[in-house]
Protein backbone atom coordinates (compact mmCIF):
# COMPACT_ATOMS: atom_id res chain seq x y z
CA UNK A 1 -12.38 35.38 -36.80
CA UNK A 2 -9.29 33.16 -36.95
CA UNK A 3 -8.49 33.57 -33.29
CA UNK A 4 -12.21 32.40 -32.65
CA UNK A 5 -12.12 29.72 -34.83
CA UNK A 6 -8.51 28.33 -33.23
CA UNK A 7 -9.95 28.79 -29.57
CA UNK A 8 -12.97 27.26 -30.64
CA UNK A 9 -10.67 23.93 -32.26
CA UNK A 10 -8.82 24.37 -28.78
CA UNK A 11 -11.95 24.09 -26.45
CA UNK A 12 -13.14 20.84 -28.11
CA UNK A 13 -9.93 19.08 -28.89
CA UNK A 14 -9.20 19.71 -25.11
CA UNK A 15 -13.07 18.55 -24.22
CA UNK A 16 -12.09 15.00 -26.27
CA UNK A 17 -8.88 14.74 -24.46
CA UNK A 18 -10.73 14.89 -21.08
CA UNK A 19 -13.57 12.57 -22.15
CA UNK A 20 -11.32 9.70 -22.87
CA UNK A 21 -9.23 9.76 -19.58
CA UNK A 22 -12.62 9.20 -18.01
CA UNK A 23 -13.55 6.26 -19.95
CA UNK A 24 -10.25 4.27 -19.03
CA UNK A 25 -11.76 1.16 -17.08
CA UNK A 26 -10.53 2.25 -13.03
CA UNK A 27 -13.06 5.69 -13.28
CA UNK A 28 -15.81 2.57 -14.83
CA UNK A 29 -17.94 2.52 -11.02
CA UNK A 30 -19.54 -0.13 -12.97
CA UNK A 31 -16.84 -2.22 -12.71
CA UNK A 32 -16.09 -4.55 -10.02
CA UNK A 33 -13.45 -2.70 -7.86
CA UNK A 34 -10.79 -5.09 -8.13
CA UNK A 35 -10.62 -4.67 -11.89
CA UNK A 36 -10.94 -1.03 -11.75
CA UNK A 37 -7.71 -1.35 -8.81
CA UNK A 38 -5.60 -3.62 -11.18
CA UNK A 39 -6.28 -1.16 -14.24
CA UNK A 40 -5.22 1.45 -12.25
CA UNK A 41 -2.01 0.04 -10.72
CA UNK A 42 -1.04 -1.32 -14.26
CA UNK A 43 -1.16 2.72 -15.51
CA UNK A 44 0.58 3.79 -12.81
CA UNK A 45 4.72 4.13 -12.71
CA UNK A 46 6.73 2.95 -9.45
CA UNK A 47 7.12 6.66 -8.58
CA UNK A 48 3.52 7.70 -8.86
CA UNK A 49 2.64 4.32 -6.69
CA UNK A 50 5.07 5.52 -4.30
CA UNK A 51 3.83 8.80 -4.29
CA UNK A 52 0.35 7.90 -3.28
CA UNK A 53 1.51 5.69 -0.30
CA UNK A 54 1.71 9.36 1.66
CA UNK A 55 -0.21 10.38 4.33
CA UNK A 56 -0.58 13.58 1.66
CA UNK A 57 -0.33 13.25 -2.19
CA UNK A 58 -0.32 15.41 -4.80
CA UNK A 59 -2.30 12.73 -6.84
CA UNK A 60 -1.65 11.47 -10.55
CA UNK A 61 -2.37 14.50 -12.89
CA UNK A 62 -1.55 12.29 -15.76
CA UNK A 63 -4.33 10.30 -15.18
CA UNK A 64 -6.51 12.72 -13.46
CA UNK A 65 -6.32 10.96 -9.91
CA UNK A 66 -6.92 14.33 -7.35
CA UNK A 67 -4.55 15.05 -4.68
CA UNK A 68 -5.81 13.59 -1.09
CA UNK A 69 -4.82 14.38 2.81
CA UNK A 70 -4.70 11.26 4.51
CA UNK A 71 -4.25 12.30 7.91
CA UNK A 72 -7.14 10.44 9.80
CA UNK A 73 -7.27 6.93 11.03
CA UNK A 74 -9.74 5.70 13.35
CA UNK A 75 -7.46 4.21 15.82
CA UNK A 76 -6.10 7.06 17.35
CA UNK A 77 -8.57 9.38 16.94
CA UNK A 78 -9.08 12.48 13.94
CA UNK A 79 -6.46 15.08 13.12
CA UNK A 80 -7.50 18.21 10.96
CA UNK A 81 -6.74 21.52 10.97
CA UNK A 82 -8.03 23.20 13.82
CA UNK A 83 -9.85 20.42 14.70
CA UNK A 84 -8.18 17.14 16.27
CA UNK A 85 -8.84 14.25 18.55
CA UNK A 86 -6.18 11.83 20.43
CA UNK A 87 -7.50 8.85 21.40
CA UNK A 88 -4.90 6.06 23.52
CA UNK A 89 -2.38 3.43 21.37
CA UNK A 90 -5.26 0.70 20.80
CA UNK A 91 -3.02 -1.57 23.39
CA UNK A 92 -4.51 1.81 25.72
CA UNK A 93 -8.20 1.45 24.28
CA UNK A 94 -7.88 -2.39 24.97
CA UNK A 95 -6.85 -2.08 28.46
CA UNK A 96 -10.35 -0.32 29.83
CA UNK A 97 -12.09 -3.45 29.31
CA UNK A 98 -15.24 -1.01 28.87
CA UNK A 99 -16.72 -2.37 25.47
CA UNK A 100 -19.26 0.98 25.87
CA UNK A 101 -16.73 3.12 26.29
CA UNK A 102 -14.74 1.83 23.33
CA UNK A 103 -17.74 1.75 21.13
CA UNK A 104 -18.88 5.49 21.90
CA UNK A 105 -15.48 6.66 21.52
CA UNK A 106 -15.49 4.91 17.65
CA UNK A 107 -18.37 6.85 16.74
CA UNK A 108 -16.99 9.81 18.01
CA UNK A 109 -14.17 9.41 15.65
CA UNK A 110 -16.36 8.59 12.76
CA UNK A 111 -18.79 11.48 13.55
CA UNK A 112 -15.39 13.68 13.23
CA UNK A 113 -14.35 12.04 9.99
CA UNK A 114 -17.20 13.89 8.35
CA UNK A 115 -16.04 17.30 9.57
């Protein structure tokens, strides 16, 4: 009965503790963003801002911010596992002068984003 009792104390202290990360003002999607942004950079230390300016970080477990792959941008196309695109340098993309052909290959790369 003791054992229950202390698990029991453990499961809702632990609950609490989770509740009140969330409530910090940069998870608030009620907020205008650039609050929520200067809440969050004002939490963060130099080496956890450094951290997330990878293309892959292992987030902020202090503060609950999930780990992220960044390995897509839109200029030169998608890269994924298994799955990639390689588009020209945009100087490349430029150079066609085909506005159609520029534009079709942008939603290509968005269409892949979703993937």
């Amino acid at each position: 009965m003791k054992k229950l009792i202390i698990f029991s104390l453990a499961v809702f202290l632990s609950g609490l503790l989770h509740a009140q990360t969330f409530d910090e003002p940069f998870w608030n999607q009620g907020l205008p963003v650039d609050v929520r942004v200067k809440d969050l950079l004002s939490r963060l230390t130099i080496d956890e801002k450094t951290g997330l300016l990878v293309e892959t970080s292992s987030g902020v477990p202090r503060l609950e911010v999930p780990k992220y792959f960044m390995g897509n941008e839109a200029l030169h196309g998608v890269v994924r596992p298994g799955k990639f695109t390689v588009f020209p340098q945009a100087i490349g993309l430029a150079a066609m002068w085909n506005p159609d052909l520029l534009y079709r290959t942008q939603v290509m790369i968005g269409k892949l984003k979703k993937l």
